[in-house]
Every structure is written in structure tokens, then in C-alpha cells.
C-alpha atoms as a PDB file:
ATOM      1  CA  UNK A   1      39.245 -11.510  83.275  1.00  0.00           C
ATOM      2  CA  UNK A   2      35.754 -10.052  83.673  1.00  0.00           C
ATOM      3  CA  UNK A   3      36.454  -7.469  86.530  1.00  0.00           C
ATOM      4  CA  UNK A   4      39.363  -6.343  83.988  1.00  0.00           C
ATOM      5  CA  UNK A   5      36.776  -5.817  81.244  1.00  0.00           C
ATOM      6  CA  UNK A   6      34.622  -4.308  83.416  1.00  0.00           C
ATOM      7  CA  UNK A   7      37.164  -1.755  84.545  1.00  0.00           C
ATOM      8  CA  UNK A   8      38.625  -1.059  81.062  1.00  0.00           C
ATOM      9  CA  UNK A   9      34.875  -0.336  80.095  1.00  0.00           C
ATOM     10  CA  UNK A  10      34.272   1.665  83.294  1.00  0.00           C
ATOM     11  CA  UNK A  11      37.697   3.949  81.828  1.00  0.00           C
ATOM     12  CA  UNK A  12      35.975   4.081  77.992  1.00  0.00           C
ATOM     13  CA  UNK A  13      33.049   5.874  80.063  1.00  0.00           C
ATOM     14  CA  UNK A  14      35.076   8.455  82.003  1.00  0.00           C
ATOM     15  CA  UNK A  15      36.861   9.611  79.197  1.00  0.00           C
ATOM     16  CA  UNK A  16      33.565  10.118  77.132  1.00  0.00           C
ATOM     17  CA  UNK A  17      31.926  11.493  79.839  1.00  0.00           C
ATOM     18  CA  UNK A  18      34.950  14.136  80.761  1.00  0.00           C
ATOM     19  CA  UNK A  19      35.083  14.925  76.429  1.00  0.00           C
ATOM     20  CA  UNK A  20      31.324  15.703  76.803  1.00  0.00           C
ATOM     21  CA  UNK A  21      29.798  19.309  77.361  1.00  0.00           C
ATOM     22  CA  UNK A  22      26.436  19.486  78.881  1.00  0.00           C
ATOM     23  CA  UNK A  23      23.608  22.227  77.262  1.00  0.00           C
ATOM     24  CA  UNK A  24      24.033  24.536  80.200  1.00  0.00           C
ATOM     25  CA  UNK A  25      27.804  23.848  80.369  1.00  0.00           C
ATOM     26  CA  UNK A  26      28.430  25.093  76.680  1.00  0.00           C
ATOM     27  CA  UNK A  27      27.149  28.989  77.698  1.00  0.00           C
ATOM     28  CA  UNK A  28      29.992  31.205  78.299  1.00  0.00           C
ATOM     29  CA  UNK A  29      30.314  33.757  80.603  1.00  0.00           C
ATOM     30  CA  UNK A  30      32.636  36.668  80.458  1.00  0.00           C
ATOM     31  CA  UNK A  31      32.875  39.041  83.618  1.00  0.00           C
ATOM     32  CA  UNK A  32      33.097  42.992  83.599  1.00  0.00           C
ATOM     33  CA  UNK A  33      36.479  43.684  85.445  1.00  0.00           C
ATOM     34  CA  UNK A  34      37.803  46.658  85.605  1.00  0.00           C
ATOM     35  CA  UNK A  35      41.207  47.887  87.394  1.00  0.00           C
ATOM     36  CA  UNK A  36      39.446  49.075  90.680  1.00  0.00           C
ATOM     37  CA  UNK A  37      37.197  46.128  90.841  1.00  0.00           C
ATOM     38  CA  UNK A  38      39.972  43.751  90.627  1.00  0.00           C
ATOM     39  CA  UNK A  39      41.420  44.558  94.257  1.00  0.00           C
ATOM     40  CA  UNK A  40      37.595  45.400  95.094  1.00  0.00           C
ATOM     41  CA  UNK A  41      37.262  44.798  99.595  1.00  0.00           C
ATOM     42  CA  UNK A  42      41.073  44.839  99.804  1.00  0.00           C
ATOM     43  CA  UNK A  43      44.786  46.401  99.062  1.00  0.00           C
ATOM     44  CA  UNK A  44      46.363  45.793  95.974  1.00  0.00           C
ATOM     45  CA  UNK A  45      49.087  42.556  95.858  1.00  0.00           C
ATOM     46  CA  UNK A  46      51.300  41.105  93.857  1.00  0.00           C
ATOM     47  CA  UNK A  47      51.840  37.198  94.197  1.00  0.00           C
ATOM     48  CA  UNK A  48      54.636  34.831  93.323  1.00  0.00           C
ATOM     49  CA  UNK A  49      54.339  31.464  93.028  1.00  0.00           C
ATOM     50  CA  UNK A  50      57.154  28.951  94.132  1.00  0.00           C
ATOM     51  CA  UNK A  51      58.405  25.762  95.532  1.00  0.00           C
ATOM     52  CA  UNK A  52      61.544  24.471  97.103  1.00  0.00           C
ATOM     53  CA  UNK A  53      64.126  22.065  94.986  1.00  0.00           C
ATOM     54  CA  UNK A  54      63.796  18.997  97.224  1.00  0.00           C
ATOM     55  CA  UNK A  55      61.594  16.105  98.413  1.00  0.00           C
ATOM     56  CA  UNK A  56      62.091  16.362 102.048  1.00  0.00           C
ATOM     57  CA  UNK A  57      59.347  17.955 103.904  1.00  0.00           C
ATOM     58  CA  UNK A  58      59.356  21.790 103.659  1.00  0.00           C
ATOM     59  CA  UNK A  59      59.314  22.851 107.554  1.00  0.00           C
ATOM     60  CA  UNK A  60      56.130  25.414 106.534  1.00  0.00           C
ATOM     61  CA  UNK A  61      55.976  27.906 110.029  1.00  0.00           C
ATOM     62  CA  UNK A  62      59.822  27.515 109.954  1.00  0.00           C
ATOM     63  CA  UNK A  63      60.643  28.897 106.308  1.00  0.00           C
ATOM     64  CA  UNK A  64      57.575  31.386 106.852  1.00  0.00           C
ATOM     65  CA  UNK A  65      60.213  33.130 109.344  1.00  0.00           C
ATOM     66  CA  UNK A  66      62.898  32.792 107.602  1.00  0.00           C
ATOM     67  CA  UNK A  67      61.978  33.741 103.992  1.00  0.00           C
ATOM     68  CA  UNK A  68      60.354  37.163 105.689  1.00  0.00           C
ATOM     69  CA  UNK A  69      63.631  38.118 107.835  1.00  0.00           C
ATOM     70  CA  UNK A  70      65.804  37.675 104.428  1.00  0.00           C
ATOM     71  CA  UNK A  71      63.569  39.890 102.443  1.00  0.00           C
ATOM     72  CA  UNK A  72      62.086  42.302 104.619  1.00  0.00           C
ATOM     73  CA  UNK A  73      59.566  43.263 102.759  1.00  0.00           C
ATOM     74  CA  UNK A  74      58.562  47.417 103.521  1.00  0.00           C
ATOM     75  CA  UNK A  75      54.532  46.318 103.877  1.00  0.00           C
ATOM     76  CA  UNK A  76      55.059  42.493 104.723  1.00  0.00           C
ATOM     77  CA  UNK A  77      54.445  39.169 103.188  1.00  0.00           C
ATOM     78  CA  UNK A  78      51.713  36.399 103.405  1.00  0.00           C
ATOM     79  CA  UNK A  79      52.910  32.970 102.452  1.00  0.00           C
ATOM     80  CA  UNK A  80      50.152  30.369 102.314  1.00  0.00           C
ATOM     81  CA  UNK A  81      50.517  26.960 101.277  1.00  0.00           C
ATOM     82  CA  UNK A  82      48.507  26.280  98.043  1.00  0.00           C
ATOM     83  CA  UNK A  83      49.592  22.419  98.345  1.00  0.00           C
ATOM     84  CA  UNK A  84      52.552  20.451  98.977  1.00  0.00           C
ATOM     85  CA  UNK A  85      55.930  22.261  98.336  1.00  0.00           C
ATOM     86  CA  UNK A  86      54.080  25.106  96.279  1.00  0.00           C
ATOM     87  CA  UNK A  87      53.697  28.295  98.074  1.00  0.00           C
ATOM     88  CA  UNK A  88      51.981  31.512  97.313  1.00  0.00           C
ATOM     89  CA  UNK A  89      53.908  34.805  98.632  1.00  0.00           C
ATOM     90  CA  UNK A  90      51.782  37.864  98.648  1.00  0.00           C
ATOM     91  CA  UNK A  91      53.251  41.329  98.651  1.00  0.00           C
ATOM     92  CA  UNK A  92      51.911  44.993  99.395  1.00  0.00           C
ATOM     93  CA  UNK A  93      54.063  46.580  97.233  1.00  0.00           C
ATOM     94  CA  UNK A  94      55.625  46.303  93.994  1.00  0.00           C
ATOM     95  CA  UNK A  95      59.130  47.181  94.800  1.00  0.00           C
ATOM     96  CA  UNK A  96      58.937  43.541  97.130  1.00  0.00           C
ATOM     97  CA  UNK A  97      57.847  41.112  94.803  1.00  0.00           C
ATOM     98  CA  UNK A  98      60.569  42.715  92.095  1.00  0.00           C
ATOM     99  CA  UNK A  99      63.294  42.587  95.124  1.00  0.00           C
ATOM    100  CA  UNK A 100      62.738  39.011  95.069  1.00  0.00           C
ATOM    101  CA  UNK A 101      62.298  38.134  91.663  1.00  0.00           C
ATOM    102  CA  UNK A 102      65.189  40.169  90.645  1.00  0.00           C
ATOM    103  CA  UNK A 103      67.812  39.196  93.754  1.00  0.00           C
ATOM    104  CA  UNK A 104      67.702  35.540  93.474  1.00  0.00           C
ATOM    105  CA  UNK A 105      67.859  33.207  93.726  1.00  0.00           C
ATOM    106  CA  UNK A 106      66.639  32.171  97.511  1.00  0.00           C
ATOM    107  CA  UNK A 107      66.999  29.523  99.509  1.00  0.00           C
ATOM    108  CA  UNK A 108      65.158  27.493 102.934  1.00  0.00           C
ATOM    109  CA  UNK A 109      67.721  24.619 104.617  1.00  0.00           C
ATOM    110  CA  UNK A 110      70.166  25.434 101.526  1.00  0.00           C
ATOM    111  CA  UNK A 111      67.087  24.281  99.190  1.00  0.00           C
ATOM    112  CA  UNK A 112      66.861  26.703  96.268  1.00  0.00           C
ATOM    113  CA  UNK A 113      63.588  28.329  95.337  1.00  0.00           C
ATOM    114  CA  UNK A 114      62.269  28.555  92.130  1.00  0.00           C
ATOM    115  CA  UNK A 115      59.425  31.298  91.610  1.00  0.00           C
ATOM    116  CA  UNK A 116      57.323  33.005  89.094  1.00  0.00           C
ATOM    117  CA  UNK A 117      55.444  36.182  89.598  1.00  0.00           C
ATOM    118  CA  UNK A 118      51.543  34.849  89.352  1.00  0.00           C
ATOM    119  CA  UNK A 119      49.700  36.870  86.831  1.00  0.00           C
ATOM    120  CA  UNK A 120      46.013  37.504  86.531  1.00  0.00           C
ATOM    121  CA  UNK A 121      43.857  34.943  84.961  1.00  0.00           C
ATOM    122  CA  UNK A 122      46.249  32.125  85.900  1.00  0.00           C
ATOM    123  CA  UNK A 123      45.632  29.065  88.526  1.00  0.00           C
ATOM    124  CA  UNK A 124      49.126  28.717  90.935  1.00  0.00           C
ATOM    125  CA  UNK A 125      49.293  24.959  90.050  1.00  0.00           C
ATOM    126  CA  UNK A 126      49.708  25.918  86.009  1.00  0.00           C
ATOM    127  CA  UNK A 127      52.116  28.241  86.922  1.00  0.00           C
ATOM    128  CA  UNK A 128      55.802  26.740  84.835  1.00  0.00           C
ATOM    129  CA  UNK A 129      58.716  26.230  87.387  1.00  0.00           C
ATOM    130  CA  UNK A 130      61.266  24.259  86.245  1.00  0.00           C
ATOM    131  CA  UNK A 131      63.999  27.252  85.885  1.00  0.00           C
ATOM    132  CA  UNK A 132      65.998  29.406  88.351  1.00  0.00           C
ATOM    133  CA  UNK A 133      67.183  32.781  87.107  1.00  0.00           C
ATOM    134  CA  UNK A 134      70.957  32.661  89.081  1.00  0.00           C
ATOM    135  CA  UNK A 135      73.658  35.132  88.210  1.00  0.00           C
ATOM    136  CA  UNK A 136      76.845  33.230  86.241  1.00  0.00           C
ATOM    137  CA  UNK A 137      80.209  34.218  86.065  1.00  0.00           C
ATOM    138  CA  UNK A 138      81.605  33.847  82.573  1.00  0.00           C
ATOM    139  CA  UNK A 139      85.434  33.176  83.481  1.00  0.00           C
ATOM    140  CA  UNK A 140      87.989  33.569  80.434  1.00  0.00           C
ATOM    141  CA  UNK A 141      86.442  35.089  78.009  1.00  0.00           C
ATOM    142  CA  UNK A 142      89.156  35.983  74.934  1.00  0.00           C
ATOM    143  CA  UNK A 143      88.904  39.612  73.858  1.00  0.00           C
ATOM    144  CA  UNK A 144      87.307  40.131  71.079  1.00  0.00           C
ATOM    145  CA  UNK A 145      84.378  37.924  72.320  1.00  0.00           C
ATOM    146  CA  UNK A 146      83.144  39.869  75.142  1.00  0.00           C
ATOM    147  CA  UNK A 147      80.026  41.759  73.422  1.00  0.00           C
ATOM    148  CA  UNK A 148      76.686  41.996  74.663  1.00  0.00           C
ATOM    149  CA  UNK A 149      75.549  40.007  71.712  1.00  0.00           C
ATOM    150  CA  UNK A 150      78.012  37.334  71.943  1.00  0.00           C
ATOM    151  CA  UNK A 151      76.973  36.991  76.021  1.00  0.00           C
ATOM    152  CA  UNK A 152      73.759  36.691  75.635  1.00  0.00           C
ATOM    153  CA  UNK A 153      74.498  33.525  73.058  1.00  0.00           C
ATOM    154  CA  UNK A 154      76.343  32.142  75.491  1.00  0.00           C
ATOM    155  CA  UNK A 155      73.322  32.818  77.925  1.00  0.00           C
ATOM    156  CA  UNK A 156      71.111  30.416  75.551  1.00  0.00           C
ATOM    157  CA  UNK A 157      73.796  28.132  75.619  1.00  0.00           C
ATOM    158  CA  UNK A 158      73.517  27.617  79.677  1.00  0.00           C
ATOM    159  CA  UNK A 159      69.679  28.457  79.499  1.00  0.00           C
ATOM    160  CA  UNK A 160      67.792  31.280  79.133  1.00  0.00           C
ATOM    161  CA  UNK A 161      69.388  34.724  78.701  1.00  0.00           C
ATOM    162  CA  UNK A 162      67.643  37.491  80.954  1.00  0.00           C
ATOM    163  CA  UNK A 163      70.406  40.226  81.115  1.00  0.00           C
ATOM    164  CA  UNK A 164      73.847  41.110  81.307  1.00  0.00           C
ATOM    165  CA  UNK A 165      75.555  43.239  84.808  1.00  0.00           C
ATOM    166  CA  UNK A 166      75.829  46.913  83.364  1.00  0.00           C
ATOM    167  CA  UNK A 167      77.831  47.636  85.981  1.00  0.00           C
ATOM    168  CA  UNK A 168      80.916  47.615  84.726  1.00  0.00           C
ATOM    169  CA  UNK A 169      79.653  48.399  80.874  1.00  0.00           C
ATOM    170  CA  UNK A 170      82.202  49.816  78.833  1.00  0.00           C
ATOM    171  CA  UNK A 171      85.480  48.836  81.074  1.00  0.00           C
ATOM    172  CA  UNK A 172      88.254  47.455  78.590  1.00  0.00           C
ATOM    173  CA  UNK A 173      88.685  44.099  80.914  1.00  0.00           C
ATOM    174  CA  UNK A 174      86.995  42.119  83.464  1.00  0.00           C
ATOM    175  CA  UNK A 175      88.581  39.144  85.328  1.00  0.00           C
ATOM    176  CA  UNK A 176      85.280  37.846  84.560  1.00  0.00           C
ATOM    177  CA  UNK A 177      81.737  39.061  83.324  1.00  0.00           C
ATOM    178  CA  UNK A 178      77.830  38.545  84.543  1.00  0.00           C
ATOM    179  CA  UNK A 179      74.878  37.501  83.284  1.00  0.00           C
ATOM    180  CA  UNK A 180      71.809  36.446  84.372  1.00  0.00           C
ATOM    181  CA  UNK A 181      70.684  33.160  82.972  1.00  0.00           C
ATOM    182  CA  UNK A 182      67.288  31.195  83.808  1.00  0.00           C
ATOM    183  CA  UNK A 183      69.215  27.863  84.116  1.00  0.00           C
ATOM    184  CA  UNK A 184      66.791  24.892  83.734  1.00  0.00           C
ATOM    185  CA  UNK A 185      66.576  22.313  86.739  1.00  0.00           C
ATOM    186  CA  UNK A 186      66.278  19.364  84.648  1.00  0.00           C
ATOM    187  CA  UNK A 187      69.181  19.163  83.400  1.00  0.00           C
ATOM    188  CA  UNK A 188      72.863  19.123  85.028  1.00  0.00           C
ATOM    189  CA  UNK A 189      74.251  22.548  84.764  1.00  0.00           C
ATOM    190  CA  UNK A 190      77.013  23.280  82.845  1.00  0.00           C
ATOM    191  CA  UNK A 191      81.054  23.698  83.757  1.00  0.00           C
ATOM    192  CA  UNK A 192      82.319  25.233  80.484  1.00  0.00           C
ATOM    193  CA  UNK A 193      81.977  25.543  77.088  1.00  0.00           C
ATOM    194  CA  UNK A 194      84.234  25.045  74.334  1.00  0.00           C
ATOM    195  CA  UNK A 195      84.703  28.400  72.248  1.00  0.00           C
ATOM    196  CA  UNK A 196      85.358  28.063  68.450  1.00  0.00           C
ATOM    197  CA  UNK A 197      86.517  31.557  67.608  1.00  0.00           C
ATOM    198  CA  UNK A 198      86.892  33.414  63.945  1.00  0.00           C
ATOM    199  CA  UNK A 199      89.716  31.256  62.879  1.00  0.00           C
ATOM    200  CA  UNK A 200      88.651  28.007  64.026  1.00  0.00           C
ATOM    201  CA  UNK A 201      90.639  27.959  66.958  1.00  0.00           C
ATOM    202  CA  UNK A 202      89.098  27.321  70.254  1.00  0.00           C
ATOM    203  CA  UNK A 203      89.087  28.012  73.959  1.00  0.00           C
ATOM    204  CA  UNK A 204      87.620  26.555  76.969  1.00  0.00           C
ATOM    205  CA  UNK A 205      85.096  29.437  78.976  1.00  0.00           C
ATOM    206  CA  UNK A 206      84.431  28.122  82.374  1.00  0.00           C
ATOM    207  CA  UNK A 207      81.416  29.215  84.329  1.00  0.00           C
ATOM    208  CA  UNK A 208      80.767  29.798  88.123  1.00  0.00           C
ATOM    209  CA  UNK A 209      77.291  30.242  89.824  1.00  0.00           C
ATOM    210  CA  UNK A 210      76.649  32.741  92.762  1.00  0.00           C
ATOM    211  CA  UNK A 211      74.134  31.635  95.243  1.00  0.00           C
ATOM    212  CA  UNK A 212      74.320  27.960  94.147  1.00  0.00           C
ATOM    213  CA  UNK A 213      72.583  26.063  96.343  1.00  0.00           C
ATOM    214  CA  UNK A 214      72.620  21.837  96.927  1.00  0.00           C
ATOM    215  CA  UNK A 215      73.682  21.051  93.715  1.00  0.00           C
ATOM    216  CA  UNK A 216      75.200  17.044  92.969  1.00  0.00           C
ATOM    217  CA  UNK A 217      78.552  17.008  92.247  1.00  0.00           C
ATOM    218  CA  UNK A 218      78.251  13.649  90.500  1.00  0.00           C
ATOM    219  CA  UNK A 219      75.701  14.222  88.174  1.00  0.00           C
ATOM    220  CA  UNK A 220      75.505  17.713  88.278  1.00  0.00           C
ATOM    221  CA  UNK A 221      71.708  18.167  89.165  1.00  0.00           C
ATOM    222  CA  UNK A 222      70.406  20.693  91.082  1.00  0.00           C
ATOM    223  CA  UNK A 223      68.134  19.818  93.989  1.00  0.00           C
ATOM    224  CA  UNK A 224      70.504  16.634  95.804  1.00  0.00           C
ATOM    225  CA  UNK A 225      73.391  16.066  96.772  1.00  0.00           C
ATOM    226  CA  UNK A 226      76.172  13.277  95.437  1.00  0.00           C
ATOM    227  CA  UNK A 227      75.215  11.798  99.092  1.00  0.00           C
ATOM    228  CA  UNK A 228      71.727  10.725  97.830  1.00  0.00           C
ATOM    229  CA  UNK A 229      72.269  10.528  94.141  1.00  0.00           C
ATOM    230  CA  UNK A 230      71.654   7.030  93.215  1.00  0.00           C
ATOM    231  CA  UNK A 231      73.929   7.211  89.764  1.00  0.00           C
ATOM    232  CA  UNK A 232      76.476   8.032  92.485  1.00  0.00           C
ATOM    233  CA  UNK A 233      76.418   5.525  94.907  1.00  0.00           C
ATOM    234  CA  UNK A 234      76.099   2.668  92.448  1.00  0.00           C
ATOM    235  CA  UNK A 235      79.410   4.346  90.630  1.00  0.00           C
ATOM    236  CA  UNK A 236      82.796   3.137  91.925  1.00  0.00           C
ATOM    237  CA  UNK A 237      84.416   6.770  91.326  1.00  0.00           C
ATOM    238  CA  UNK A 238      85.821   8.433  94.660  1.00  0.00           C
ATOM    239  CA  UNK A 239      84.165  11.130  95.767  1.00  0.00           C
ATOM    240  CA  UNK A 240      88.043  12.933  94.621  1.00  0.00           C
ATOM    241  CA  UNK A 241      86.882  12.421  91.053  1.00  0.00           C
ATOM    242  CA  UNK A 242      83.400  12.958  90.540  1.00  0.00           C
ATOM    243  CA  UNK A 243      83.130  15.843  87.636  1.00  0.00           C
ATOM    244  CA  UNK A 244      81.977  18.442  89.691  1.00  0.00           C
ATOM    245  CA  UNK A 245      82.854  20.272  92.975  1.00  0.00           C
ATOM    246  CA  UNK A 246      82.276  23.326  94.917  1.00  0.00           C
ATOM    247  CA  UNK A 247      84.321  25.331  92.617  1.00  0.00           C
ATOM    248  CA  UNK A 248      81.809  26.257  90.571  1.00  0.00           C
ATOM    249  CA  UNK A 249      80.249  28.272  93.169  1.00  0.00           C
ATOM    250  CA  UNK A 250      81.271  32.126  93.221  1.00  0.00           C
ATOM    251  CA  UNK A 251      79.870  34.486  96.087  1.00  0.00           C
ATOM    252  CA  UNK A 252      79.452  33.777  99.413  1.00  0.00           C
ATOM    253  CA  UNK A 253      76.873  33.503 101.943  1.00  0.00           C
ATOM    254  CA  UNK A 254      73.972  35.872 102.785  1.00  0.00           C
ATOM    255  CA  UNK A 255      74.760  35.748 106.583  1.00  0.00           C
ATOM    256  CA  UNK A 256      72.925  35.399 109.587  1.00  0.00           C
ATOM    257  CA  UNK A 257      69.679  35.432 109.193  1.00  0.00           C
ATOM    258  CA  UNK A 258      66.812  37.013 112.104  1.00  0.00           C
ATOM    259  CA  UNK A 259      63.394  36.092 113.372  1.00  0.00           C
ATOM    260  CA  UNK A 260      61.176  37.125 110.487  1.00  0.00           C
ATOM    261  CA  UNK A 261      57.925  37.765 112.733  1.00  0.00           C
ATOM    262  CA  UNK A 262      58.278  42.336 112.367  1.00  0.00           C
ATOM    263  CA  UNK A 263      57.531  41.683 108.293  1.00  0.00           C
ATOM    264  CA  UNK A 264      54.701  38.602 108.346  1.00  0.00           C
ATOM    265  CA  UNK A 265      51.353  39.385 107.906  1.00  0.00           C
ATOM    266  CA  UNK A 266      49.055  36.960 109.723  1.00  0.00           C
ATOM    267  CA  UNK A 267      47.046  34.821 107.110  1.00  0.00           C
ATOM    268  CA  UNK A 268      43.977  36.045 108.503  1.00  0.00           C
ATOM    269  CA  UNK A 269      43.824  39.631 106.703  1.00  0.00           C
ATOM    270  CA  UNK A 270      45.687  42.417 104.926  1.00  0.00           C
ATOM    271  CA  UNK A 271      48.087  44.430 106.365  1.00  0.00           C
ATOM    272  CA  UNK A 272      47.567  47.312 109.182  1.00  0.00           C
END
């Protein structure tokens, strides 16, 4: 009973000492930065910030080679490890950090990434990942319903609207029509959506996901699949029944992918 006193008054002192500001703590001080001196004693970058969907161990040298032969980037990529599963990747150019931003979403071992460009003034572990911006197909859609407007509703209904595919802008019909959603990972994705149209009347809309990644198709998390989902295994549905399946991917692979070593840049300095 006393060391438990002891260390609930050892806690009462921590959190009065972190609420306290010292004299010489309490001055501010506010740096002079201009453009020029931001990239002062080196080349201008742009950094995103990301991690991998999963809790197996990221294969670090392994991914490095991989990640650079998908994107080859035109002045090359750094990609140091700021701590466990949360990666920096530093570009040379513009146009290669908005290639992969805009293109996604990626993958390592089938493991989706989730990134954020990393803006000045901001620490990489405050950086906000828990979205994926992922192109959707928006399968049948009744005319009538098909406006910008009414896709990017349907956008907020899945996530976060971002765009719609121009494209195709002012055909009559689509089979189907884009948009690009930031879909949150903590929740299961969605399958389709029930439509209540001008008269009351509804329709079902069914979605499909290109470059969907491991994905459960019990639960319908990203991140896992059904084979280590433990709402599936202690369920007695076959596998036949389980509410989701691979048919709510669209697209197809990336293909074979090369040696990334020609776009790396060595973590020891800029590029050449």
C-alpha cells in the first residue's frame, strides 16, 4: 500500500512539474527565415511523410528499392526511417513528390501506403495519416444523378471528396464514373450505397476501388486480411459468405517491378 502511494504521489509531481514553465523557458524566440535561407547549404526538397498499413516488419533496404524503381523519380529519392513504420521520402523536384501524391495509392509486399506531403513548421510524427486518397468507381449511377455536385456528395459519403476524373467530362454516359476519395482506414470501406432519388424511390450504387490493396473481406478493414482477422476466425461463416470479396477491386496490377538502385540517393548527401 505504501509503494502505491508513493508512486501515485511520484505521478502528482510529474504532471506539475511538465504544467510548469521555468523563467528562462517562458522567453520566446522567433527566427528570421527567409525563402533562400530555408534550403540554406543544400538543394531545395520536398518531403512526404508515410507508413505502411500493417504490423509486420517493414523490410526497410528492401522497400527502399522497390518504392524508387516504381516511381522513378527524374532527380531521385532519399527515404530515411524517422521511426518504426514511418518513413520520410525526400524529393528534388516538385513534379516527384506530386507524381506520388497524386498517382496513388502505393504499395510494399501488397501493404498500402498512406502519405502526406510534410510541410514546413511541422514534426513527421504529428503529421495525420489515417486516410488513403484511392480512385473509386461509382458503378450504376441513374441519370439524372450523375453531376459533379451530386459526386462529390457521394465522395463525403465514402470519405473525403478530392476530385472527380475530367476525362471523360461532358460524355452523355459512362458505364461507370471516378472520383477520388480520401477513404479513412479506420473504418471498413464501403460496398454501396442506397440512393433515395427525387421521388422517393431508391437504387443501390455499388462502388469498386482501383489499386486496393490487403483489404479483409470479413470485416472489411483495410490493412489484414480475413486470414488474420480475429472477428473472422471466431465467426462460423464460410469463407463463401463473408460480405466482402475481391470484386470490389477494379484495375489491375502495376507490373513487374525493377531494381530501384539508378533513382536512390545515398542517405549520406544530396544529389550529384
Amino acid at each position: 500500500m505504501a509503494a502505491a502511494a508513493d508512486d501515485v504521489g511520484v505521478g502528482r509531481l510529474t504532471e506539475r512539474w511538465a504544467d510548469m514553465v521555468l523563467e528562462d523557458e517562458a522567453e520566446s524566440f522567433e527566427p528570421v527565415v527567409d525563402g533562400e535561407e530555408a534550403h540554406a547549404g543544400g538543394a531545395a526538397t520536398w518531403v512526404i511523410i508515410g507508413r505502411f498499413l500493417t504490423t509486420k516488419l517493414v523490410k526497410v533496404e528492401f522497400m527502399r528499392q522497390v518504392m524508387a524503381s516504381v516511381w522513378r523519380p527524374v532527380k531521385g529519392v532519399q527515404i530515411p526511417e524517422v521511426q518504426p513504420n514511418l518513413f520520410m521520402f525526400v524529393f528534388y523536384h516538385e513534379s516527384d513528390m506530386r507524381y506520388v501524391l497524386e498517382e496513388g495509392p502505393w504499395s510494399f509486399e501488397n501493404n498500402t501506403l498512406i502519405c502526406r506531403q510534410l510541410v514546413d513548421g511541422v514534426l513527421p510524427g504529428d503529421v495525420v495519416l489515417d486516410s488513403v486518397d484511392m480512385w473509386v468507381q461509382v458503378h450504376d449511377l441513374p441519370l439524372g444523378y450523375t453531376s459533379d455536385l451530386v459526386l462529390e456528395q457521394i465522395g463525403n459519403f465514402l470519405g473525403a471528396f478530392v476530385r472527380c476524373d475530367e476525362r471523360f467530362a461532358g460524355a452523355p454516359w459512362r458505364t461507370f464514373y471516378r472520383i477520388r476519395v480520401a477513404i479513412p482506414v479506420g473504418r471498413p470501406i464501403r460496398r454501396r450505397m442506397n440512393l433515395v432519388k427525387r421521388d422517393k424511390s431508391s437504387s443501390w450504387v455499388s462502388f469498386r476501388y482501383e489499386s486496393l490493396h490487403t483489404y479483409c473481406f470479413f470485416c472489411g478493414m483495410l490493412g489484414h486480411s480475413y486470414k488474420f482477422c480475429l472477428k473472422a476466425r471466431e465467426s462460423t461463416m464460410p469463407l463463401e459468405q463473408y460480405p466482402y470479396g475481391a470484386e470490389l477491386r477494379a484495375g489491375g496490377s502495376r507490373g513487374p517491378r525493377a531494381v530501384g538502385e539508378p533513382w536512390l540517393i545515398p542517405l549520406t548527401g544530396p544529389p550529384k
